[in-house]
N, C-alpha and C. Protein backbone atom coordinates (compact mmCIF):
# COMPACT_ATOMS: atom_id res chain seq x y z
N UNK A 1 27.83 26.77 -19.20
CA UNK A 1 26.43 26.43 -19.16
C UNK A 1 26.13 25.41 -20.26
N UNK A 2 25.56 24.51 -20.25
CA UNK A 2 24.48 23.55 -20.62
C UNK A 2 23.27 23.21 -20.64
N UNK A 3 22.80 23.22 -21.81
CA UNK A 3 21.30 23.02 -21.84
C UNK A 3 20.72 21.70 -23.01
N UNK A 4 20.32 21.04 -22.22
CA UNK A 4 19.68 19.56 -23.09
C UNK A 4 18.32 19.67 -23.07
N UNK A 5 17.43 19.58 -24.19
CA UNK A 5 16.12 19.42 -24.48
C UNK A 5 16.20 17.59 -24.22
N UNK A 6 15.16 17.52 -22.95
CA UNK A 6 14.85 16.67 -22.67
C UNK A 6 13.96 15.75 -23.28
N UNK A 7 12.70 16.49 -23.93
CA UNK A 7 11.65 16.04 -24.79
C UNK A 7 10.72 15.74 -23.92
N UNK A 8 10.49 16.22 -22.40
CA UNK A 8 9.35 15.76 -21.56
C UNK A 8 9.74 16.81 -20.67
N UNK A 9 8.27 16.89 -20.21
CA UNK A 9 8.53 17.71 -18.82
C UNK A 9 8.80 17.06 -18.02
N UNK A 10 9.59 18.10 -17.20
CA UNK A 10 10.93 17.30 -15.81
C UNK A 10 9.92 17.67 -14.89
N UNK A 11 9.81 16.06 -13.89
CA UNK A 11 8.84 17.05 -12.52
C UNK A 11 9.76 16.69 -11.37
N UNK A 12 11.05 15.44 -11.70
CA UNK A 12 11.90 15.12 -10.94
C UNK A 12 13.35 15.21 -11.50
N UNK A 13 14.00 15.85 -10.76
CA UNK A 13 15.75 15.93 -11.43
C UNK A 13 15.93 15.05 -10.51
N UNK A 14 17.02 14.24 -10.13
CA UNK A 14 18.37 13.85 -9.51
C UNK A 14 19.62 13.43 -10.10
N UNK A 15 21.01 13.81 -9.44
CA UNK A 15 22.45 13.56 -10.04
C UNK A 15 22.50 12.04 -9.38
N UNK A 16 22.82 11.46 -10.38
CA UNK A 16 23.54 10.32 -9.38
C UNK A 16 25.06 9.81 -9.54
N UNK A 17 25.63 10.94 -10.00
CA UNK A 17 27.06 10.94 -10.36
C UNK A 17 27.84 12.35 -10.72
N UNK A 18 28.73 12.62 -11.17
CA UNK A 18 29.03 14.10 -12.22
C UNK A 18 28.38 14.14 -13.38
N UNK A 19 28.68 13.11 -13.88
CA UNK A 19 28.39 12.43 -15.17
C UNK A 19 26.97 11.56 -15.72
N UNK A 20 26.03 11.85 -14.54
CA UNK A 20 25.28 10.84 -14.83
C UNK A 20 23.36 11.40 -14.31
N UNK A 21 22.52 11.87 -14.24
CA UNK A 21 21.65 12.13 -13.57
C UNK A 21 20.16 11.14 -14.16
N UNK A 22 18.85 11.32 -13.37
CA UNK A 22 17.91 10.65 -13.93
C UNK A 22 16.67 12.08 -13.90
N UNK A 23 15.89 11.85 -14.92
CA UNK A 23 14.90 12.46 -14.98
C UNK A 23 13.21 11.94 -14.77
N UNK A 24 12.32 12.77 -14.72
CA UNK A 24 10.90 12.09 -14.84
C UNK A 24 9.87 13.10 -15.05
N UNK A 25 8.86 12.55 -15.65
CA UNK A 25 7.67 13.04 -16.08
C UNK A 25 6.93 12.49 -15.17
N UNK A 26 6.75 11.88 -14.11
CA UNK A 26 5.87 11.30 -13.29
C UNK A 26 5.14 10.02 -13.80
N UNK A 27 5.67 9.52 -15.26
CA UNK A 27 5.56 8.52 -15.58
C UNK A 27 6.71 7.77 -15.82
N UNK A 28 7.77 8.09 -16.90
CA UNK A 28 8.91 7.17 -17.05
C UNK A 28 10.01 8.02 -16.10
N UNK A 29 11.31 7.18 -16.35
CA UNK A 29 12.27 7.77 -15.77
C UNK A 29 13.21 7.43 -17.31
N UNK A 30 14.26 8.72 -16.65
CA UNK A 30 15.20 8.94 -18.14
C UNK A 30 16.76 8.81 -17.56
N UNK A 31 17.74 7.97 -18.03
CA UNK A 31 18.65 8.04 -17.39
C UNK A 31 19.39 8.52 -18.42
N UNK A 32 20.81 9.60 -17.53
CA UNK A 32 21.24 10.38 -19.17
C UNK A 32 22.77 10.70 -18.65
N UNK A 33 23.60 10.96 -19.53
CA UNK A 33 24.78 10.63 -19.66
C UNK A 33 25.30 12.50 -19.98
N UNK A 34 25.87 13.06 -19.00
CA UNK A 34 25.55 14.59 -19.06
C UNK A 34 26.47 15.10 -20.35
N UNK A 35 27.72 14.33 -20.22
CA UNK A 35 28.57 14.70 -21.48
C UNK A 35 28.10 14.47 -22.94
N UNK A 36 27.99 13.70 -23.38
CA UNK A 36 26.94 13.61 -24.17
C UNK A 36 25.78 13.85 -24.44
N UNK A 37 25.28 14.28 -23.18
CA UNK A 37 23.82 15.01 -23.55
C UNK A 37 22.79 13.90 -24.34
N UNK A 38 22.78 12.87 -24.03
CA UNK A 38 21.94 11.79 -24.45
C UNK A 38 21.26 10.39 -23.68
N UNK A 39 20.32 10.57 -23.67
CA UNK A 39 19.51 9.38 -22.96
C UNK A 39 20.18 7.93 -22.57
N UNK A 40 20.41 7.50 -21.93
CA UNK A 40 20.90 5.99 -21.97
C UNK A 40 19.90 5.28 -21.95
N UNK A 41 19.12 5.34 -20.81
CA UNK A 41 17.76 4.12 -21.33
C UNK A 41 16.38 4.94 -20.68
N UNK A 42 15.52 4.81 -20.79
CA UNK A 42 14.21 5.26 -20.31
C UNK A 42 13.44 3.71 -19.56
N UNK A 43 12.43 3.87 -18.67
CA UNK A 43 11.37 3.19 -18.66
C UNK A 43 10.34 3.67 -17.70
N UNK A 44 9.41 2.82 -17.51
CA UNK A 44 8.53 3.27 -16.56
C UNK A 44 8.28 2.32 -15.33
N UNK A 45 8.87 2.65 -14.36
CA UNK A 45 9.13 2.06 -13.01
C UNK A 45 7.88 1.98 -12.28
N UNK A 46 6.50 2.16 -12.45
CA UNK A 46 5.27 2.57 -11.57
C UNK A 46 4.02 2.14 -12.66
N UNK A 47 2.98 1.43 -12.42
CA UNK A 47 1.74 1.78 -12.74
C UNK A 47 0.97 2.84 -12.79
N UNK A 48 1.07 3.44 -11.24
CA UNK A 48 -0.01 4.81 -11.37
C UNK A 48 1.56 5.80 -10.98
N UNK A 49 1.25 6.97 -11.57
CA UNK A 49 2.45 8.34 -11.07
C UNK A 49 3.47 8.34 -9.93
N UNK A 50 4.22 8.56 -10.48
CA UNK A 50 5.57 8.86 -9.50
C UNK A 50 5.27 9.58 -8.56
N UNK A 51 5.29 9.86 -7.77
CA UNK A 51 5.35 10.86 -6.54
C UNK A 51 6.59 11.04 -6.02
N UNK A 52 7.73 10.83 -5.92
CA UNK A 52 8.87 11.37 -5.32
C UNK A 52 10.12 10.09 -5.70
N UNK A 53 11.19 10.57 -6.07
CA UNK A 53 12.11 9.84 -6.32
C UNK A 53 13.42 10.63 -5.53
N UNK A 54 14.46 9.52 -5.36
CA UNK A 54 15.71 9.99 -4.56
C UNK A 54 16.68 8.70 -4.65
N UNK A 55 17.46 9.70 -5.44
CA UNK A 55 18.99 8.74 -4.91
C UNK A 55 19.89 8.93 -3.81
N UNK A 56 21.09 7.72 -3.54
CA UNK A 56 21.02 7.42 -2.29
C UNK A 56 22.57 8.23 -2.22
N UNK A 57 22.86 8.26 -0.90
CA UNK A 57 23.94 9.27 -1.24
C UNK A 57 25.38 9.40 -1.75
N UNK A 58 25.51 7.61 -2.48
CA UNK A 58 26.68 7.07 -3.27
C UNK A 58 26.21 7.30 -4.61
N UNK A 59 25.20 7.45 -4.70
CA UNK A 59 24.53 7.43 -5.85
C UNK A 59 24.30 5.90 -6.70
N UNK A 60 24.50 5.45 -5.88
CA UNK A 60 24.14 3.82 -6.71
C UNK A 60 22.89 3.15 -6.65
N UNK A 61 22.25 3.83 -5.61
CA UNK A 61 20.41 3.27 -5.66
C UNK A 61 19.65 4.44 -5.59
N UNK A 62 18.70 4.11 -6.64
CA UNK A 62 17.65 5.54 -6.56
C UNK A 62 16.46 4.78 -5.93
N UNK A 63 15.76 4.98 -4.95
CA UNK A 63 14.61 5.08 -4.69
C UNK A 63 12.78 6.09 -5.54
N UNK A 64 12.18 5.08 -6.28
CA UNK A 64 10.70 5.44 -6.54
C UNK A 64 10.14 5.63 -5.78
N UNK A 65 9.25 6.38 -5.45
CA UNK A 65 7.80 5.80 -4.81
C UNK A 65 6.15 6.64 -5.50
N UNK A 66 5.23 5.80 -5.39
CA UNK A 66 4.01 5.73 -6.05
C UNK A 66 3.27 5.38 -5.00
N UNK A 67 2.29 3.88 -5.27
CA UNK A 67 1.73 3.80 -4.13
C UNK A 67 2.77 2.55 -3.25
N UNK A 68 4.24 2.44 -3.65
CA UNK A 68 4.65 1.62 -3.47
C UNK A 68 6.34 2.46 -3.46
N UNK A 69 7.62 2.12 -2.87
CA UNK A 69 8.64 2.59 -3.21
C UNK A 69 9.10 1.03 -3.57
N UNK A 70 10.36 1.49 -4.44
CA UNK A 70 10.94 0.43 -5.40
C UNK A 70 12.67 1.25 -5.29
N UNK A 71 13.12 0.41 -5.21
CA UNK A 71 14.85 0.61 -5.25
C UNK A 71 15.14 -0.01 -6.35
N UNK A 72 15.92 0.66 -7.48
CA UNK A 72 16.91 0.52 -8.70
C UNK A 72 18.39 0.76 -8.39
N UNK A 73 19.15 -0.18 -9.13
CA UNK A 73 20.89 -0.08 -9.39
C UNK A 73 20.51 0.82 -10.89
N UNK A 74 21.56 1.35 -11.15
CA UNK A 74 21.29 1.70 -12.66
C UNK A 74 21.91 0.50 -14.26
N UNK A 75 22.33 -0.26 -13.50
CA UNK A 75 22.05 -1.17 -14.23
C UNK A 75 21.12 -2.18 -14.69
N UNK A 76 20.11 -2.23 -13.74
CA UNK A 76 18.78 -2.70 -13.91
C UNK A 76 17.56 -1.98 -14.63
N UNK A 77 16.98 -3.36 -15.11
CA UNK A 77 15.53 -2.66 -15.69
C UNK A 77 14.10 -2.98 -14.67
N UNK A 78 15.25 -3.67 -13.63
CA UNK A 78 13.52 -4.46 -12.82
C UNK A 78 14.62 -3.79 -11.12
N UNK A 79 13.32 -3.56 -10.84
CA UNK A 79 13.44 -3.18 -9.41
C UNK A 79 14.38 -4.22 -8.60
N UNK A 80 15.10 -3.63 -7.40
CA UNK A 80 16.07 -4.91 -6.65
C UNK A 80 15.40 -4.69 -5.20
N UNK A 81 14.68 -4.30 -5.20
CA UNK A 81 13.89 -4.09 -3.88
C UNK A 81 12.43 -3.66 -4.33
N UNK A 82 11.48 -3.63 -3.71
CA UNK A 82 10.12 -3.04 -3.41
C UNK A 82 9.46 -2.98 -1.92
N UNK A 83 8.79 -2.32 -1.79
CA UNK A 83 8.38 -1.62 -0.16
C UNK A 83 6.94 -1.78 -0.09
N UNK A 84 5.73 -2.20 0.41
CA UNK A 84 4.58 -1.89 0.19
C UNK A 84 3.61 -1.96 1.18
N UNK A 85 4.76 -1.34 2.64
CA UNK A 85 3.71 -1.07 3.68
C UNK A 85 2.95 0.59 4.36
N UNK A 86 3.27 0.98 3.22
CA UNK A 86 2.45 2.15 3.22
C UNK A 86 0.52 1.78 2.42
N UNK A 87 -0.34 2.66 3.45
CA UNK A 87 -1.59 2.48 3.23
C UNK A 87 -1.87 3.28 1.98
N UNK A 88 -0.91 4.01 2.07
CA UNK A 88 -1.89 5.46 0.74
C UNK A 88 -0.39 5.82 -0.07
N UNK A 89 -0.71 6.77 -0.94
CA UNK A 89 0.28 7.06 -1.96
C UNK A 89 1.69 7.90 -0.62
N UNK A 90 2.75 7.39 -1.00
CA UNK A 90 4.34 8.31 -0.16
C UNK A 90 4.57 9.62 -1.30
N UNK A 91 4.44 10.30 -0.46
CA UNK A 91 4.75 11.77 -0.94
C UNK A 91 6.47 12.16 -0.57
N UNK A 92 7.16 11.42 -0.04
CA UNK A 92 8.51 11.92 0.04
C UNK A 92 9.38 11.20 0.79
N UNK A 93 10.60 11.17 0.46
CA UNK A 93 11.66 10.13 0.70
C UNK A 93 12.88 10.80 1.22
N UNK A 94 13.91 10.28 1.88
CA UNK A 94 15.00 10.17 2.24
C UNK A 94 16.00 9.19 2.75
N UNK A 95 17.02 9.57 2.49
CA UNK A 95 18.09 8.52 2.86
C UNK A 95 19.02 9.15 3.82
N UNK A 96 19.15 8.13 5.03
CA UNK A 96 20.08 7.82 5.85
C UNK A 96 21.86 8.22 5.47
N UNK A 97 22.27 8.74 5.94
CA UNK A 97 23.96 9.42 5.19
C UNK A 97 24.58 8.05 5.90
N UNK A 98 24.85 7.20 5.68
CA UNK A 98 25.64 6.23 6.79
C UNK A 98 26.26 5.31 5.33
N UNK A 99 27.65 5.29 5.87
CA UNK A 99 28.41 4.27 4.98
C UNK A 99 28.24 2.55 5.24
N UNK A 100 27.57 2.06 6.37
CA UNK A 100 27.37 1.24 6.91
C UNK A 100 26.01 0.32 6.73
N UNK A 101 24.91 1.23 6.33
CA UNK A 101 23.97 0.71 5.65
C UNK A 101 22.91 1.35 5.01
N UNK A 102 22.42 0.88 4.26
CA UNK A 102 21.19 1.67 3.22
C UNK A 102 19.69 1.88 4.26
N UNK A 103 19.43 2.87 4.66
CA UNK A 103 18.65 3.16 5.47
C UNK A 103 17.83 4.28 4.97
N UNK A 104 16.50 3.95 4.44
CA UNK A 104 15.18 4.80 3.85
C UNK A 104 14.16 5.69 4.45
N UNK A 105 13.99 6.32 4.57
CA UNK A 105 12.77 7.23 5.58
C UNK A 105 11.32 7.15 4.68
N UNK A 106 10.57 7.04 4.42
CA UNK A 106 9.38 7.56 3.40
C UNK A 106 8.06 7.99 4.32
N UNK A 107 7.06 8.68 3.64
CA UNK A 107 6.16 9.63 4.74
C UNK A 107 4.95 9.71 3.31
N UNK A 108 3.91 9.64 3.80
CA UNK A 108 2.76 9.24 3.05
C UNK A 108 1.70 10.02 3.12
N UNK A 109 0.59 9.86 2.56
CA UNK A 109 -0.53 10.49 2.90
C UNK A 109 -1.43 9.80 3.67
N UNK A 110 -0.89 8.78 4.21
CA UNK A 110 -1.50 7.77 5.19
C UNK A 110 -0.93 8.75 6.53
N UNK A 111 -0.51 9.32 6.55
CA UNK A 111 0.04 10.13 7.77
C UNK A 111 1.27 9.56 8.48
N UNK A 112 1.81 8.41 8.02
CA UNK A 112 2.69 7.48 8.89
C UNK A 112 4.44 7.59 8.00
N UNK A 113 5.20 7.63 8.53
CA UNK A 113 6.39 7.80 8.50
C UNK A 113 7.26 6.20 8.61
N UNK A 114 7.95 5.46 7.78
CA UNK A 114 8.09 4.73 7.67
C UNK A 114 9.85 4.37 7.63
N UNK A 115 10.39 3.72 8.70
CA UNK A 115 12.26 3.43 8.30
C UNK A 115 12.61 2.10 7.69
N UNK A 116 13.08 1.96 6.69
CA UNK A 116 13.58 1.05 6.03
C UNK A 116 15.09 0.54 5.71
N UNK A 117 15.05 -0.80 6.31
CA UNK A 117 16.40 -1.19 5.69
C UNK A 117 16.25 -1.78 4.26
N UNK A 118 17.10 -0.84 3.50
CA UNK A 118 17.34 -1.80 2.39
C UNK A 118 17.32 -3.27 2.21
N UNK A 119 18.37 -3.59 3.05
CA UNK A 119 19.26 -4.70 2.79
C UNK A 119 17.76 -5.98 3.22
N UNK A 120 17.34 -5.66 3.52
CA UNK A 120 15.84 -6.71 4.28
C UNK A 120 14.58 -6.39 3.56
N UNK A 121 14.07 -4.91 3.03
CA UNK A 121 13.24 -4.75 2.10
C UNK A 121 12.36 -4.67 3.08
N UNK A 122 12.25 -4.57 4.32
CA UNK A 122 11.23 -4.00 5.29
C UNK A 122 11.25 -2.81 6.44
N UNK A 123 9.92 -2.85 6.72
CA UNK A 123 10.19 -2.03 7.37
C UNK A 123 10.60 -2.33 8.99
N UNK A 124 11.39 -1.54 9.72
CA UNK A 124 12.36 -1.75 10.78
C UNK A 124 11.26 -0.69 11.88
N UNK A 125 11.01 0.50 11.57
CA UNK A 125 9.78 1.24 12.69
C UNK A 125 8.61 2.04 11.79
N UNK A 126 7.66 2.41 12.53
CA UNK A 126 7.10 3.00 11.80
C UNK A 126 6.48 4.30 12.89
N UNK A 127 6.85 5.57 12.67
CA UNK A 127 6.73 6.65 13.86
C UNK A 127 5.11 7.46 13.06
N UNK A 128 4.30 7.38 13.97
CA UNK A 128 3.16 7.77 13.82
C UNK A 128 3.04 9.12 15.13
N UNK A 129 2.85 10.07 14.62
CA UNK A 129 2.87 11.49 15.15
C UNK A 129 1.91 12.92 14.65
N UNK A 130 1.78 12.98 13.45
CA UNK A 130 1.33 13.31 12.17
C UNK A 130 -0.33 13.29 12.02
N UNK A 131 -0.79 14.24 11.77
CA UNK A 131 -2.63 14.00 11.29
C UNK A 131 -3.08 14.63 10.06
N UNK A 132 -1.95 14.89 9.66
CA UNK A 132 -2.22 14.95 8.09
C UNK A 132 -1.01 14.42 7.23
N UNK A 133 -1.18 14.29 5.99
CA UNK A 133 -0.23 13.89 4.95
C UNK A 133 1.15 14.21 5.27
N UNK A 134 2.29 13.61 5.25
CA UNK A 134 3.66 14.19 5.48
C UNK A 134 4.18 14.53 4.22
N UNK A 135 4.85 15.53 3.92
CA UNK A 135 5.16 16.26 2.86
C UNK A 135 6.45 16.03 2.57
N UNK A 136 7.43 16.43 3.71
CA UNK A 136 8.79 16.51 3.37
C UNK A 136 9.59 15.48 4.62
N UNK A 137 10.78 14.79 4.33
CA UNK A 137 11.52 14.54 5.18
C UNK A 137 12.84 14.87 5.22
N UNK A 138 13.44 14.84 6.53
CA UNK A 138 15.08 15.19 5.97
C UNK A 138 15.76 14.76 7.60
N UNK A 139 16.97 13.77 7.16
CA UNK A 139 18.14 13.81 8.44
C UNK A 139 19.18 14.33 8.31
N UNK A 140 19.20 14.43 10.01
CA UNK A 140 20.31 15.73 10.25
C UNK A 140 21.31 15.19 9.45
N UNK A 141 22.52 15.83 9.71
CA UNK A 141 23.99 15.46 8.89
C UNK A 141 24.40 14.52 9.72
N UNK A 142 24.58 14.31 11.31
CA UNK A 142 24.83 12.78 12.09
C UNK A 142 23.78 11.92 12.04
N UNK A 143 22.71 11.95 11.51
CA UNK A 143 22.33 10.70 11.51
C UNK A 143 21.21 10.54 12.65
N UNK A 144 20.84 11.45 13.84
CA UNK A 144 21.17 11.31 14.73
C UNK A 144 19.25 11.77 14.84
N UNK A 145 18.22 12.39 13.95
CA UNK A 145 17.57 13.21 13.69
C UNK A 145 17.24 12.92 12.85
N UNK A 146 15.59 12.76 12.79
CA UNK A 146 14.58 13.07 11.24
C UNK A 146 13.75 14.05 11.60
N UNK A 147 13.84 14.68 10.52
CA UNK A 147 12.40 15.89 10.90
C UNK A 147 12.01 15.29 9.76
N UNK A 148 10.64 15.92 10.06
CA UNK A 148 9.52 15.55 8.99
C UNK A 148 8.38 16.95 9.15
N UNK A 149 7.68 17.04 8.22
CA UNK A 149 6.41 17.99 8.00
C UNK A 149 5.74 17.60 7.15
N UNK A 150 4.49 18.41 7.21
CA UNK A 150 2.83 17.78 7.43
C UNK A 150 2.58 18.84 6.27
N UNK A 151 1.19 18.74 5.65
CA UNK A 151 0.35 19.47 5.21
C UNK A 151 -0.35 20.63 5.96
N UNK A 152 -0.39 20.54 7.19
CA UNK A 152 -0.72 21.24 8.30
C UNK A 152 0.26 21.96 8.64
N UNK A 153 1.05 22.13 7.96
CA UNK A 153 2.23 23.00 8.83
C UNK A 153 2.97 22.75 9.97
N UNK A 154 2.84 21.39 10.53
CA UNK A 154 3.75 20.79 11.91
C UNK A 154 4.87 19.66 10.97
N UNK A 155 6.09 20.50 12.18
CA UNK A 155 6.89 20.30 12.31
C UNK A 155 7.28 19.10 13.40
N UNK A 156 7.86 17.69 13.21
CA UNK A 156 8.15 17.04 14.29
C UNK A 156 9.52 16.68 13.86
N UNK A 157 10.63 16.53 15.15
CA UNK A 157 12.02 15.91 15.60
C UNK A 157 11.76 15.04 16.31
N UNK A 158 12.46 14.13 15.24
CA UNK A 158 12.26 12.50 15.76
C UNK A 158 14.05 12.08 16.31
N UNK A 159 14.12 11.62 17.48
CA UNK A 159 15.63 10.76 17.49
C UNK A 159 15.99 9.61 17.61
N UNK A 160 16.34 9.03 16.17
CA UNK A 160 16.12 8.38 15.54
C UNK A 160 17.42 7.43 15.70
N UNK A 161 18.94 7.85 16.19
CA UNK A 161 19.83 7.38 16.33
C UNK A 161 19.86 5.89 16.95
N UNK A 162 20.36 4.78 16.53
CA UNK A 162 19.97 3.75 16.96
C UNK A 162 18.70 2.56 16.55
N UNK A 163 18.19 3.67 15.29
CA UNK A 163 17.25 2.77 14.61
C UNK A 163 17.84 1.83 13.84
């Protein structure tokens, strides 16, 4: 067991390595080096609050989002992407499992569900189903499937294969 005093409250964990994870207070992000137990760099990626962060499943791009999502390398201090066709603040993110390309899901309180290619920085569909805020997203393990859920308690399966 291990335990590091962070010096902020955590409202976001993610690993993006063995060795490597990021933290947040909903304002900065903390990138930290687990063996050492020490910060590598901090900043603040957002104007107004974080709302959901996620790295990708190589762990080499983490996805922000606020009223805007933003893609980071961890070698950067400035965003290598930004997203900003969501109407209202994105409450939650996911990534596409595919070795073939960087493929984003995000879901808003605009009610709209949004697919993104990285590699273009836009958006590719946008699946409107939803009449309240979307909360959570997640694809199946093929790829093949997004579910998503609402504030309302609905559940929708989207097939998505071929997006």
């Amino acid at each position: 067991m291990k335990s590091i005093n962070c010096g902020q409250k955590i409202q976001y964990l993610e690993w993006l390595s063995s060795s490597k994870f990021i933290t947040s207070d909903r304002s900065e992000l903390t990138y930290w080096d687990f063996d050492s137990e020490k910060p590598l760099r901090s900043f603040k990626p957002h104007e107004t609050p974080i709302t959901c962060l996620q790295a990708d499943p190589s762990g080499a791009l983490l996805a922000t989002a606020s009223q805007d999502i933003k893609l980071w390398s961890e070698s950067s201090d400035a965003p290598i992407k930004v997203f900003k066709e969501h109407k209202a603040s994105i409450s939650c993110l996911a990534w596409l499992k595919t070795p073939s390309q960087a493929t984003l899901a995000s879901g808003g309180q605009d009610c709209l569900i949004k697919i993104w290619s990285c590699e273009e920085a836009k958006s590719l569909y946008t699946l409107v189903e939803h009449r309240a805020e979307i909360t959570c997203l997640a694809f199946d393990p093929t790829g093949k499937y997004l579910a998503s859920g609402d504030a309302e308690g609905v559940l929708v399966l989207w097939a998505v294969q071929g997006y």
